[in-house]
C-alpha atoms as a PDB file:
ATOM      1  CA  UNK A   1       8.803  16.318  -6.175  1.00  0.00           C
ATOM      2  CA  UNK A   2       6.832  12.829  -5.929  1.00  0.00           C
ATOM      3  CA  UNK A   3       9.352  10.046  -5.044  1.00  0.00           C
ATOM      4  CA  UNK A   4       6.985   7.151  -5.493  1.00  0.00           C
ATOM      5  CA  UNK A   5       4.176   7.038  -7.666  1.00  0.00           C
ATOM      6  CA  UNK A   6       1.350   4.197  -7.460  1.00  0.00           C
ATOM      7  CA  UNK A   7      -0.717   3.635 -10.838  1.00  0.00           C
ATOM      8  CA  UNK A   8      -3.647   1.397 -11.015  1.00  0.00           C
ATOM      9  CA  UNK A   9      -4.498   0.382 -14.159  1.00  0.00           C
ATOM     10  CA  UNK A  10      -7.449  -1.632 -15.196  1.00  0.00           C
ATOM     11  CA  UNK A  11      -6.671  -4.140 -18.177  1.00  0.00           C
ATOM     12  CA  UNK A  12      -9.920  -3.937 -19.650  1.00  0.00           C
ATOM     13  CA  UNK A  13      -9.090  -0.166 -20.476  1.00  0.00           C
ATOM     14  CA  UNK A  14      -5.101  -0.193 -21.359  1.00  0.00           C
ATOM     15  CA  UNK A  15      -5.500   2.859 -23.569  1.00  0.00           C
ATOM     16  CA  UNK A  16      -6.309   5.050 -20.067  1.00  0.00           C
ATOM     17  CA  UNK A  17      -3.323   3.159 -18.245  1.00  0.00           C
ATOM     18  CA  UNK A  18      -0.944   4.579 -20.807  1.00  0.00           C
ATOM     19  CA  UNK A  19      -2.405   8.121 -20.802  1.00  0.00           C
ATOM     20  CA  UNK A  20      -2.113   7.806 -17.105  1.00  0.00           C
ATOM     21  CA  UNK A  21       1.513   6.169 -17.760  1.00  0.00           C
ATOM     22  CA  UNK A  22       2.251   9.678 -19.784  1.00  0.00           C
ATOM     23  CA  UNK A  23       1.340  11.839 -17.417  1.00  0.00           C
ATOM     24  CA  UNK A  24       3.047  10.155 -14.336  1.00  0.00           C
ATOM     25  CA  UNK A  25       6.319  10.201 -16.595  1.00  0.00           C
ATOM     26  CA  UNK A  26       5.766  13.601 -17.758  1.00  0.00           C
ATOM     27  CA  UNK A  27       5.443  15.284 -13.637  1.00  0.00           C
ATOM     28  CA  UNK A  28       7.648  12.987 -12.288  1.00  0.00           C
ATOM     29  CA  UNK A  29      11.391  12.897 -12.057  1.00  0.00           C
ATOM     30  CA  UNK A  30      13.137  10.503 -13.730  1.00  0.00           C
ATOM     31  CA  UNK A  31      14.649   9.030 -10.409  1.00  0.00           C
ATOM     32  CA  UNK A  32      10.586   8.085  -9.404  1.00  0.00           C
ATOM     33  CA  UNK A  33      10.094   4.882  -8.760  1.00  0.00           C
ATOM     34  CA  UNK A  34       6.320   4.006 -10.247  1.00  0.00           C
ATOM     35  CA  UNK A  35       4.250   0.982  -9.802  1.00  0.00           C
ATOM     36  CA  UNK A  36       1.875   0.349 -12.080  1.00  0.00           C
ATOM     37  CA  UNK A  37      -1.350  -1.950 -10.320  1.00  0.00           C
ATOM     38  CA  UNK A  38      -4.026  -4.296 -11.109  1.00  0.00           C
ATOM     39  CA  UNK A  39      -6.412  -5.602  -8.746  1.00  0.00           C
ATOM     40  CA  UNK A  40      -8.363  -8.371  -9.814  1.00  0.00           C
ATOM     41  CA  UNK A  41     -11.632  -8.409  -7.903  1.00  0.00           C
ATOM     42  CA  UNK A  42     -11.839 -11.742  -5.483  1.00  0.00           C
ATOM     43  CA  UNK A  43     -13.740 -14.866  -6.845  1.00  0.00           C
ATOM     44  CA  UNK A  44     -16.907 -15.428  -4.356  1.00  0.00           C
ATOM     45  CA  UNK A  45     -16.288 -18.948  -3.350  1.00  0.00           C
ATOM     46  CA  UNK A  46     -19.778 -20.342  -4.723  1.00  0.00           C
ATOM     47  CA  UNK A  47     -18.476 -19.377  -8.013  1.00  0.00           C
ATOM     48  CA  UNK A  48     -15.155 -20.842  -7.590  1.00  0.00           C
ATOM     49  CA  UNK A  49     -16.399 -24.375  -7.606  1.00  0.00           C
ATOM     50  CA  UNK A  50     -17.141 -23.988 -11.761  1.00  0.00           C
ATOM     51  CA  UNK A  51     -13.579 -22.665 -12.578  1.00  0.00           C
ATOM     52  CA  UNK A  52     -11.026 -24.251 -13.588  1.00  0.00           C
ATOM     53  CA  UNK A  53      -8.117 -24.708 -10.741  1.00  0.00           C
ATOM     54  CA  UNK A  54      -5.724 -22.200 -11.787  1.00  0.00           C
ATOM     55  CA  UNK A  55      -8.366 -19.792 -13.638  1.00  0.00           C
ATOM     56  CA  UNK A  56      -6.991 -17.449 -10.782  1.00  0.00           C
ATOM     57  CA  UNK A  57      -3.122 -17.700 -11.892  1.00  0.00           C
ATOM     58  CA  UNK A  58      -3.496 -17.607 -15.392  1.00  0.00           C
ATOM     59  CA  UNK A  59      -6.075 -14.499 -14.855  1.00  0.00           C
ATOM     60  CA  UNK A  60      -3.740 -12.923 -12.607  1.00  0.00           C
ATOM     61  CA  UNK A  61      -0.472 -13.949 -14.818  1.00  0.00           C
ATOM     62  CA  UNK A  62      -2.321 -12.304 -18.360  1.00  0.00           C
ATOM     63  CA  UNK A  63      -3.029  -9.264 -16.066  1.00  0.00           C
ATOM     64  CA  UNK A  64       0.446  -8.909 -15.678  1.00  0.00           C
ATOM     65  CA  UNK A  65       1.390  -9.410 -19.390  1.00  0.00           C
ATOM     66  CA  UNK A  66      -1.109  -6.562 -20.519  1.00  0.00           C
ATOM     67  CA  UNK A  67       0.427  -4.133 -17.416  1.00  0.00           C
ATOM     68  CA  UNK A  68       4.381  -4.970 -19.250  1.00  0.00           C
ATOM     69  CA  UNK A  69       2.667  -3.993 -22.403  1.00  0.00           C
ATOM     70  CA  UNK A  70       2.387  -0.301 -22.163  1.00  0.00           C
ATOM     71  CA  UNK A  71       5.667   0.094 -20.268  1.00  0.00           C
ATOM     72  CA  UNK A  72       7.550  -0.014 -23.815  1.00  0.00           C
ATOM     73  CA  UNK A  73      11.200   0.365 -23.636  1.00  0.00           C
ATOM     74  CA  UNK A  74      11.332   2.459 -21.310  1.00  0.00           C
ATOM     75  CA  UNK A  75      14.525   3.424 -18.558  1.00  0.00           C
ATOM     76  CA  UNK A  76      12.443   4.518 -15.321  1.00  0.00           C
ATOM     77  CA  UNK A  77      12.151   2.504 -12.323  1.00  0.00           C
ATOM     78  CA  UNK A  78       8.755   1.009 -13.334  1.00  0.00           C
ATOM     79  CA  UNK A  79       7.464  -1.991 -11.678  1.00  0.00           C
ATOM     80  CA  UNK A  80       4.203  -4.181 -12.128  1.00  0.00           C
ATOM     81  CA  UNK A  81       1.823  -5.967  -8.783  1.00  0.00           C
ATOM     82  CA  UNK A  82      -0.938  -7.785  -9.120  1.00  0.00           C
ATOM     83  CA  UNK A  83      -3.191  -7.903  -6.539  1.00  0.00           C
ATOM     84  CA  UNK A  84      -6.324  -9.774  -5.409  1.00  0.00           C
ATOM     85  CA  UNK A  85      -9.220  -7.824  -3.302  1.00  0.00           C
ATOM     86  CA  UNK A  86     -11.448  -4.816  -3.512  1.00  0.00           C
ATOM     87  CA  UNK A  87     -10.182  -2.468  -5.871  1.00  0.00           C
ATOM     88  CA  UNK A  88     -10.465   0.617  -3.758  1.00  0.00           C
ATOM     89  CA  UNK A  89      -9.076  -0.663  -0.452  1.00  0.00           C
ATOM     90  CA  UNK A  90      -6.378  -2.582  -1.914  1.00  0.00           C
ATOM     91  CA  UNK A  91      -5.070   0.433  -4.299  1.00  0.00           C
ATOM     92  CA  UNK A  92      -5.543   2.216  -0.842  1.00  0.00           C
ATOM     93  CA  UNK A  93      -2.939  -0.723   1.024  1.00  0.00           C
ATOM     94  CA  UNK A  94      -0.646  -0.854  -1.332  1.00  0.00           C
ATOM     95  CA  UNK A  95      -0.344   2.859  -1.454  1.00  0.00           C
ATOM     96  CA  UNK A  96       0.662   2.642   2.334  1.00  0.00           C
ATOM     97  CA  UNK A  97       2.683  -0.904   1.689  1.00  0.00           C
ATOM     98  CA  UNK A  98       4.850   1.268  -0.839  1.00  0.00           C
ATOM     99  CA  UNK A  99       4.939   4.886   0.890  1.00  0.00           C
ATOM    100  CA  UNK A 100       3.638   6.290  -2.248  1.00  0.00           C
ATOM    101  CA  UNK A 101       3.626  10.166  -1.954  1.00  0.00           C
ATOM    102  CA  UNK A 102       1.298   9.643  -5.467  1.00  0.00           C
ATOM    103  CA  UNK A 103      -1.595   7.999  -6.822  1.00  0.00           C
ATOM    104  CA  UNK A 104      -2.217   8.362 -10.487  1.00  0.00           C
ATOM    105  CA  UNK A 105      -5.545   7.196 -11.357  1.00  0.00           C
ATOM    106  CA  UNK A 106      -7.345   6.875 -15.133  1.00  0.00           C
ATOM    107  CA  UNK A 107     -11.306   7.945 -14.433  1.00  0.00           C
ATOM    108  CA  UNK A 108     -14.188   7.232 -16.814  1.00  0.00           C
ATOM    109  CA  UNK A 109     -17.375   8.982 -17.248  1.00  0.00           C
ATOM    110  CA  UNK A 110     -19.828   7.963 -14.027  1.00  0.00           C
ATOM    111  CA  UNK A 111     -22.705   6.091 -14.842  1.00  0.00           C
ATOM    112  CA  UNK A 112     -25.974   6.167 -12.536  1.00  0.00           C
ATOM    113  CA  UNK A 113     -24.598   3.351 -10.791  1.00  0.00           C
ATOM    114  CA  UNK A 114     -21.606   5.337  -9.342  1.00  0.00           C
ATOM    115  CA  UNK A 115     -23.755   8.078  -8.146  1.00  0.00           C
ATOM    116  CA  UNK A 116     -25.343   5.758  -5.652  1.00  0.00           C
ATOM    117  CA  UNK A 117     -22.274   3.896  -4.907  1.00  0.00           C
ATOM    118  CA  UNK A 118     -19.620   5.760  -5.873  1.00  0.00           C
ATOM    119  CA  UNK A 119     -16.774   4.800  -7.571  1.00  0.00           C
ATOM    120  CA  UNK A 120     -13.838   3.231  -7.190  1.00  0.00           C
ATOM    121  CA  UNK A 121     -11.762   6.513  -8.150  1.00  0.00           C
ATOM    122  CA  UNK A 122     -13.584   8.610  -5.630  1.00  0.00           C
ATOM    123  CA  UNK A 123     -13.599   6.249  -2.645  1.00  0.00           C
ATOM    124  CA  UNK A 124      -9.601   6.267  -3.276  1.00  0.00           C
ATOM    125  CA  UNK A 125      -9.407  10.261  -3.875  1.00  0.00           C
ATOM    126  CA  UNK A 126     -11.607  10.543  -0.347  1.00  0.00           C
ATOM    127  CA  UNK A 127      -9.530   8.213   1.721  1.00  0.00           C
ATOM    128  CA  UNK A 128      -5.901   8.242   0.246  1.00  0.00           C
ATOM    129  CA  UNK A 129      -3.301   9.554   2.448  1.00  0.00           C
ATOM    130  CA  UNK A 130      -1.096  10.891  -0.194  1.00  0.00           C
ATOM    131  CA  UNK A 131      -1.812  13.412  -3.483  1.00  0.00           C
ATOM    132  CA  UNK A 132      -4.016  11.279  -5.803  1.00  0.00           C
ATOM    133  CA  UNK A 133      -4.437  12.881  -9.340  1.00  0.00           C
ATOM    134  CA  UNK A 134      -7.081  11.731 -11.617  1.00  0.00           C
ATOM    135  CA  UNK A 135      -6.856  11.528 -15.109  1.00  0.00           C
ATOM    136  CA  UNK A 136      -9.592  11.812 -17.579  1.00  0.00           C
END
């Protein structure tokens, strides 16, 4: 069975964090330790100059309120990172930082955009080292 699961979750779409949240509760055992993730995407320093100082804190501090928010009262291991960077490749550290033998990820319809790019989702199902299930 999975030991350690890793769960990014993007704030702006809570209601697919907590499906995802179900269904990493629901295959795992209750001794799993989960993690659930945000990355917030880095501030290009040109921009940075028209924020306020700590627009980064409180960003990354309400990020971390919304990610409590779906836990509920619940008794699993279930913890909650933050994270600065590129979404993909920092979902894709922190799955190594953590020896996650599971990535849970929530996956929206692709737009046009994501067929010439790809998408965040795919670049972590292609290059994860672990099982990554994705959840639509």
């Amino acid at each position: 069975m999975f030991n350690t699961i890793l769960l990014p979750v993007d704030v702006a779409h809570l209601d697919e964090g907590r499906k995802s949240l179900d269904v990493a509760l629901s295959i795992t055992g209750s001794e799993a330790a989960i993690t659930l993730l945000y990355v917030m995407e880095d501030i290009p320093n040109w921009t940075d100059i028209d924020l306020p100082s700590n627009f980064k804190e409180n960003s990354m501090q309400k990020a971390r309120e919304a990610l409590e928010s779906i836990i509920d009262n619940n008794d699993r291991k279930i913890s909650v990172e933050v994270r600065a960077g590129h979404t993909y490749s920092t979902i894709l550290k922190e799955a190594k930082a953590t020896n996650a033998d599971l990535i849970i990820l929530a996956s929206h319809k692709p737009g046009l955009i994501d067929y010439f790019l790809g998408s965040n989702t795919s670049k972590v199902v292609n290059h994860a080292d672990c099982s990554v299930v994705v959840v639509r």
